[in-house]
C-alpha atoms as a PDB file:
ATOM      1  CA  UNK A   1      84.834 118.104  66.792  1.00  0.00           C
ATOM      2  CA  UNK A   2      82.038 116.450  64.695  1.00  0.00           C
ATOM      3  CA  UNK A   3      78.605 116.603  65.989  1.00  0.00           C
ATOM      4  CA  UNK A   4      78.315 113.001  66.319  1.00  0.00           C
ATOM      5  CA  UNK A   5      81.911 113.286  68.423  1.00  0.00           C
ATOM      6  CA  UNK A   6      80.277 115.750  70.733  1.00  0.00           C
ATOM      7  CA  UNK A   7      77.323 113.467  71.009  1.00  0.00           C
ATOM      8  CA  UNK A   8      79.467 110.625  72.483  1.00  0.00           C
ATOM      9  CA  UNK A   9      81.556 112.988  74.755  1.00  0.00           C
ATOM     10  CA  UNK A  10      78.186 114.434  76.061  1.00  0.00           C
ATOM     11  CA  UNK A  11      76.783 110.713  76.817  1.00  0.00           C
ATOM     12  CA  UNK A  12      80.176 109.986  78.386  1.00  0.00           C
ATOM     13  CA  UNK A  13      79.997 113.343  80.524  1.00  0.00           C
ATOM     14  CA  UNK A  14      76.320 111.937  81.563  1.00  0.00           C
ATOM     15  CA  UNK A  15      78.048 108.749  83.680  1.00  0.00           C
ATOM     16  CA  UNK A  16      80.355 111.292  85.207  1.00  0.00           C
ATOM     17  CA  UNK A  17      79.587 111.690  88.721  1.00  0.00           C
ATOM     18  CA  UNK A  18      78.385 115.429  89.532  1.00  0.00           C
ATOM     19  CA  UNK A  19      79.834 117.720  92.200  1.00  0.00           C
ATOM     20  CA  UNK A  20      79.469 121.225  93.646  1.00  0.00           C
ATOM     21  CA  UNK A  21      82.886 121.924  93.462  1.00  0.00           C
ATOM     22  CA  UNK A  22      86.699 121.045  92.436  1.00  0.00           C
ATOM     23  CA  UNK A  23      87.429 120.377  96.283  1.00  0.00           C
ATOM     24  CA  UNK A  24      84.591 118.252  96.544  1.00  0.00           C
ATOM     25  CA  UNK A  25      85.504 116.257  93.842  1.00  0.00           C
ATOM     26  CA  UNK A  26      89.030 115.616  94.707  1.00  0.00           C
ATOM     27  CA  UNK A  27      87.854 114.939  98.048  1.00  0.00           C
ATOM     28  CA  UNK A  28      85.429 112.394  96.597  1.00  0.00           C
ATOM     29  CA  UNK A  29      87.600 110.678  93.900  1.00  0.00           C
ATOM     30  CA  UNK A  30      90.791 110.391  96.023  1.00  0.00           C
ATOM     31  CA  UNK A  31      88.711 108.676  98.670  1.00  0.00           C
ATOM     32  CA  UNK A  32      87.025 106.318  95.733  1.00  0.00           C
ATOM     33  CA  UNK A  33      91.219 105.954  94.420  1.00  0.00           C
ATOM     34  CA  UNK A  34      92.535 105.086  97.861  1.00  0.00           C
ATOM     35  CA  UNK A  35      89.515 102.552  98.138  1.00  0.00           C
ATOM     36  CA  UNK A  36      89.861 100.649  94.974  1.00  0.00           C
ATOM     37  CA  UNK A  37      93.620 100.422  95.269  1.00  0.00           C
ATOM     38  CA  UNK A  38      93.028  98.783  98.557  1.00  0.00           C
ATOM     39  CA  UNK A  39      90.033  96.762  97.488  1.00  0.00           C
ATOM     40  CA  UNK A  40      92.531  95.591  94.149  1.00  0.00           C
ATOM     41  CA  UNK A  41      95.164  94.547  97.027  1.00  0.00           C
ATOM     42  CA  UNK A  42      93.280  92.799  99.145  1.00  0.00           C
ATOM     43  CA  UNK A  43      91.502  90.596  96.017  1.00  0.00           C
ATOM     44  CA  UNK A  44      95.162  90.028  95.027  1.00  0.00           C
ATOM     45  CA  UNK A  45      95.876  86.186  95.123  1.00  0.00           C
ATOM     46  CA  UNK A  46      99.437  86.903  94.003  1.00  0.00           C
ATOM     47  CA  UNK A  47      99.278  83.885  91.767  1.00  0.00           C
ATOM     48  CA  UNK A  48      99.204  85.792  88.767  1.00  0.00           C
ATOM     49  CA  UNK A  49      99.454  89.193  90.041  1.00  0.00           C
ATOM     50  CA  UNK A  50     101.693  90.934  93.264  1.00  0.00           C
ATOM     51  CA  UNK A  51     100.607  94.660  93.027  1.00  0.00           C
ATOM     52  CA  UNK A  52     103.714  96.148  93.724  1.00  0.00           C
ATOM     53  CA  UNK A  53     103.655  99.323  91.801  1.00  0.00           C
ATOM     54  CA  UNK A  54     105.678  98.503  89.298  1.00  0.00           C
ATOM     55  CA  UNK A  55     104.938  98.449  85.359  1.00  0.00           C
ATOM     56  CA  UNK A  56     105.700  94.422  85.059  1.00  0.00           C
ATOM     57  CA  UNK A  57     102.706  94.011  87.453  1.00  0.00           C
ATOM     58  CA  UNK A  58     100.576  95.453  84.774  1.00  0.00           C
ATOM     59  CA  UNK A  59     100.743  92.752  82.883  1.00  0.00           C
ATOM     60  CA  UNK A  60     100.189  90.227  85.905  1.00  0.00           C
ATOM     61  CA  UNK A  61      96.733  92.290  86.417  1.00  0.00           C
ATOM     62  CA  UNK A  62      95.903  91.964  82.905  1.00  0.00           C
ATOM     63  CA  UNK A  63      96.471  88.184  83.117  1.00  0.00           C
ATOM     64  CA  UNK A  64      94.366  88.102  85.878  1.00  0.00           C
ATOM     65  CA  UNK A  65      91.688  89.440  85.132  1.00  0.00           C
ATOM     66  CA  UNK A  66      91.451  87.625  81.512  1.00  0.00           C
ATOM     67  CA  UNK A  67      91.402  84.430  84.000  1.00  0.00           C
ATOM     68  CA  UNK A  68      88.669  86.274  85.943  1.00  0.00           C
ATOM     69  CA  UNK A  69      86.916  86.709  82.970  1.00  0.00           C
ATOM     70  CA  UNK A  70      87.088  83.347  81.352  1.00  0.00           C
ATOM     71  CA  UNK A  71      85.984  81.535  84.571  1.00  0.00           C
ATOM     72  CA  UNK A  72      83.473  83.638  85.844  1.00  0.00           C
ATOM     73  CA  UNK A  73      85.909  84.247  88.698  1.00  0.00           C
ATOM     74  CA  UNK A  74      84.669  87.925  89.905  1.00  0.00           C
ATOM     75  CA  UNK A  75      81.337  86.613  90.555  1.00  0.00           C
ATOM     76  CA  UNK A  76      83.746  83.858  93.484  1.00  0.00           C
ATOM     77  CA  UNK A  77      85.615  86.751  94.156  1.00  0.00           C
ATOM     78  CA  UNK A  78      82.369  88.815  95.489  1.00  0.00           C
ATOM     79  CA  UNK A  79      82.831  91.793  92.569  1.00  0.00           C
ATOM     80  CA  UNK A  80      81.693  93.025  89.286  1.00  0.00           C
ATOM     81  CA  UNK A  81      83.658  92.578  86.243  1.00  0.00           C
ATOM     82  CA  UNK A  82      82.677  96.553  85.828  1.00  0.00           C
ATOM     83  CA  UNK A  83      84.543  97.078  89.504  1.00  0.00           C
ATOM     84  CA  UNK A  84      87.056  94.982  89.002  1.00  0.00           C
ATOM     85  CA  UNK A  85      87.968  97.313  85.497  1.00  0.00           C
ATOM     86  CA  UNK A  86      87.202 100.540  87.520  1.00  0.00           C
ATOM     87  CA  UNK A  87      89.975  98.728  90.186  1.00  0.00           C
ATOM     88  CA  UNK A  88      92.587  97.963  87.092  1.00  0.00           C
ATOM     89  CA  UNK A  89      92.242 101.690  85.687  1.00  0.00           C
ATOM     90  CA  UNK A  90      92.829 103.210  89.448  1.00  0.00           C
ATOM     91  CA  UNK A  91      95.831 100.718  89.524  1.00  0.00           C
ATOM     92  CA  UNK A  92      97.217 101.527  86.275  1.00  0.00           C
ATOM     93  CA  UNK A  93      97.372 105.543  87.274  1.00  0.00           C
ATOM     94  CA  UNK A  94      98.513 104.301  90.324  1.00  0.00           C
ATOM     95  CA  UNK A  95     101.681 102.339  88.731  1.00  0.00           C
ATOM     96  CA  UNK A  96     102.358 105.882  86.224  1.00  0.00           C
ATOM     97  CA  UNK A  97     102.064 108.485  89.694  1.00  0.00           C
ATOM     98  CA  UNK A  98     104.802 105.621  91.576  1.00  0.00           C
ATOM     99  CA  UNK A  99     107.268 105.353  88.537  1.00  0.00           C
ATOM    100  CA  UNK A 100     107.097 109.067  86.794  1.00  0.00           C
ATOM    101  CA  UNK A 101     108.390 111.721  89.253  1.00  0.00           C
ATOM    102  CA  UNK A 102     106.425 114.080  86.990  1.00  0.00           C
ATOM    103  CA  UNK A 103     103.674 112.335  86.626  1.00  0.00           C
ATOM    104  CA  UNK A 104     100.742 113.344  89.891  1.00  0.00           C
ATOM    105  CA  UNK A 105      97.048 112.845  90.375  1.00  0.00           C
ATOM    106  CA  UNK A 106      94.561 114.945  88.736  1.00  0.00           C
ATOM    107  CA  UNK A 107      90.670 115.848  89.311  1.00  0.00           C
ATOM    108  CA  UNK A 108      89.493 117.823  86.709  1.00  0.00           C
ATOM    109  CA  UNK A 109      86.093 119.181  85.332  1.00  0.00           C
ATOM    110  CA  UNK A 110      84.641 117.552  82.457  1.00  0.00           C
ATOM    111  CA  UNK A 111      84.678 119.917  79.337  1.00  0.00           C
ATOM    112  CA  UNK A 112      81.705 118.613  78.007  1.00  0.00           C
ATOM    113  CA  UNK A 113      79.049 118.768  80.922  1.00  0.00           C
ATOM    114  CA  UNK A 114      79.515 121.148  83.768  1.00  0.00           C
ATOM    115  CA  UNK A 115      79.841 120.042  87.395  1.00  0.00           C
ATOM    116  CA  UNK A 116      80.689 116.222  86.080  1.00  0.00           C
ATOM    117  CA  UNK A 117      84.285 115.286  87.240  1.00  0.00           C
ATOM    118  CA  UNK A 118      87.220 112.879  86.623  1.00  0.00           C
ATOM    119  CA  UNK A 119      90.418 111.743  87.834  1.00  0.00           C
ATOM    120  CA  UNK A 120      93.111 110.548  86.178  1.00  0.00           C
ATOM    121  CA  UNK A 121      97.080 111.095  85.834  1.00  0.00           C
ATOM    122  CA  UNK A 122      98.849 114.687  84.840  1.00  0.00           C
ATOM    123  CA  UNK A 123     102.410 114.309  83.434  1.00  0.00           C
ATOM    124  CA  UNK A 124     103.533 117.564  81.617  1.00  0.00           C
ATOM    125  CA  UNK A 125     101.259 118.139  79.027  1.00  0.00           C
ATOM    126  CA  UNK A 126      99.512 115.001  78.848  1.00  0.00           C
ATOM    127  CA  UNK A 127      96.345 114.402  80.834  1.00  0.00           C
ATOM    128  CA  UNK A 128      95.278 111.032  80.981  1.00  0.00           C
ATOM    129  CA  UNK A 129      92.076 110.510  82.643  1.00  0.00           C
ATOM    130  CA  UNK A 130      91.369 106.802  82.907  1.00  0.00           C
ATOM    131  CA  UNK A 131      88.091 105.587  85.062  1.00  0.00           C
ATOM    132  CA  UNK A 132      88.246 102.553  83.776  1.00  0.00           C
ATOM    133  CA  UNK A 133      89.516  99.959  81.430  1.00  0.00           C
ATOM    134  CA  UNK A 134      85.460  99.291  80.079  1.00  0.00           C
ATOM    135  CA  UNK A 135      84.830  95.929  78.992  1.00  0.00           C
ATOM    136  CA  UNK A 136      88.594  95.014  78.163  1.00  0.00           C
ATOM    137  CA  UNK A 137      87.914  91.487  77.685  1.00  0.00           C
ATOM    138  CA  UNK A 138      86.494  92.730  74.486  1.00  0.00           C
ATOM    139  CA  UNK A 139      89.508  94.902  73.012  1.00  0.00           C
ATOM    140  CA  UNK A 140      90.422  94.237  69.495  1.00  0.00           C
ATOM    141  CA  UNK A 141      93.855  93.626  68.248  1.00  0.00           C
ATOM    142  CA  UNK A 142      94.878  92.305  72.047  1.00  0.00           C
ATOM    143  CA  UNK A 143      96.010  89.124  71.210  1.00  0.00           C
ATOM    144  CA  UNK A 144      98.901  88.836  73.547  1.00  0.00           C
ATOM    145  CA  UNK A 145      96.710  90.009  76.662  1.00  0.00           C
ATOM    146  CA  UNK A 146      99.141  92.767  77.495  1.00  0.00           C
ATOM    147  CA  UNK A 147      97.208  95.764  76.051  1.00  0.00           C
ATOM    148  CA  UNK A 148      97.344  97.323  79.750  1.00  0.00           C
ATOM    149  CA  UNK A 149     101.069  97.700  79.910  1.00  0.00           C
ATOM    150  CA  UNK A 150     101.403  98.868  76.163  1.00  0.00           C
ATOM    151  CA  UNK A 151      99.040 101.946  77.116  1.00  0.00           C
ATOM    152  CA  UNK A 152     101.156 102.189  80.027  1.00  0.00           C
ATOM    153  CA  UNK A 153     104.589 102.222  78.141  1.00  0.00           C
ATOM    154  CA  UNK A 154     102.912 104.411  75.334  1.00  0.00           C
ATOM    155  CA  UNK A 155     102.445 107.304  77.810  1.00  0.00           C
ATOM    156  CA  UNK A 156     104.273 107.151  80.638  1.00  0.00           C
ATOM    157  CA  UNK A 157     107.163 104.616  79.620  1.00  0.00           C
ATOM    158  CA  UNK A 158     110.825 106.345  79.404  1.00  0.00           C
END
């Protein structure tokens, strides 16, 4: 890794959140997972989204939130646009851990800074550790709004 590359994972490690221990930490983030799912599902309108686990509803989500976005929406809806990503990221492992029998939750350390954790999905080999979907609105090349369920059929699509 280039020392500019372990520059940016180092600043990313800082926004980590810090814990004693791996049990802590999974303790921790599963209760922060469990809480954003439910705080995603009971924002839900189901006009453009019904959360129900599947892959389509990625792309529901993703519509959503571009409406969110364009009409200042999460400020109505009582939430950040930063939650509301953090929210679409727990959803998204969510979706892969529902619809990949070998796919499963995972807290690990952070390689970069000790004592900083993250969750994300494990299937096989693959780690994906996705926090959150930062400022999405602003992804290039995501013309067709359905960037979200891409990443999900890259990874975890059969």
């Amino acid at each position: 890794m280039s020392r500019f590359g372990l520059r940016i994972a180092r600043l990313f490690g800082q926004r980590l959140p810090s814990f004693r221990s791996l049990d802590e930490a999974k303790k921790q983030l599963f209760e922060e997972r469990d809480c954003r799912i439910a705080k995603l599902k009971a924002l839900t309108p189901t006009v453009y989204f019904i959360p129900d686990e599947t892959p389509e509803s990625l792309k529901g989500m993703e519509e959503w939130y571009f409406k969110l976005h364009e009409s200042d929406g999460f400020r109505q809806l009582g939430v950040t646009r930063q939650d509301f990503e953090r929210y679409m990221a727990t959803y998204f492992c969510h979706v892969a851990v529902a619809n990949c029998s070998d796919a499963e939750w995972h807290v690990s350390e952070y390689a970069f800074q000790p004592g900083k954790y993250e969750i994300g999905v494990r299937r096989g080999a693959l780690t994906l550790n996705r926090s959150s979907f930062e400022d999405h609105y602003a992804k290039p090349g995501n013309l067709t709004r359905k960037a979200i369920f891409r990443e999900y059929q890259r990874y975890f699509g059969r």
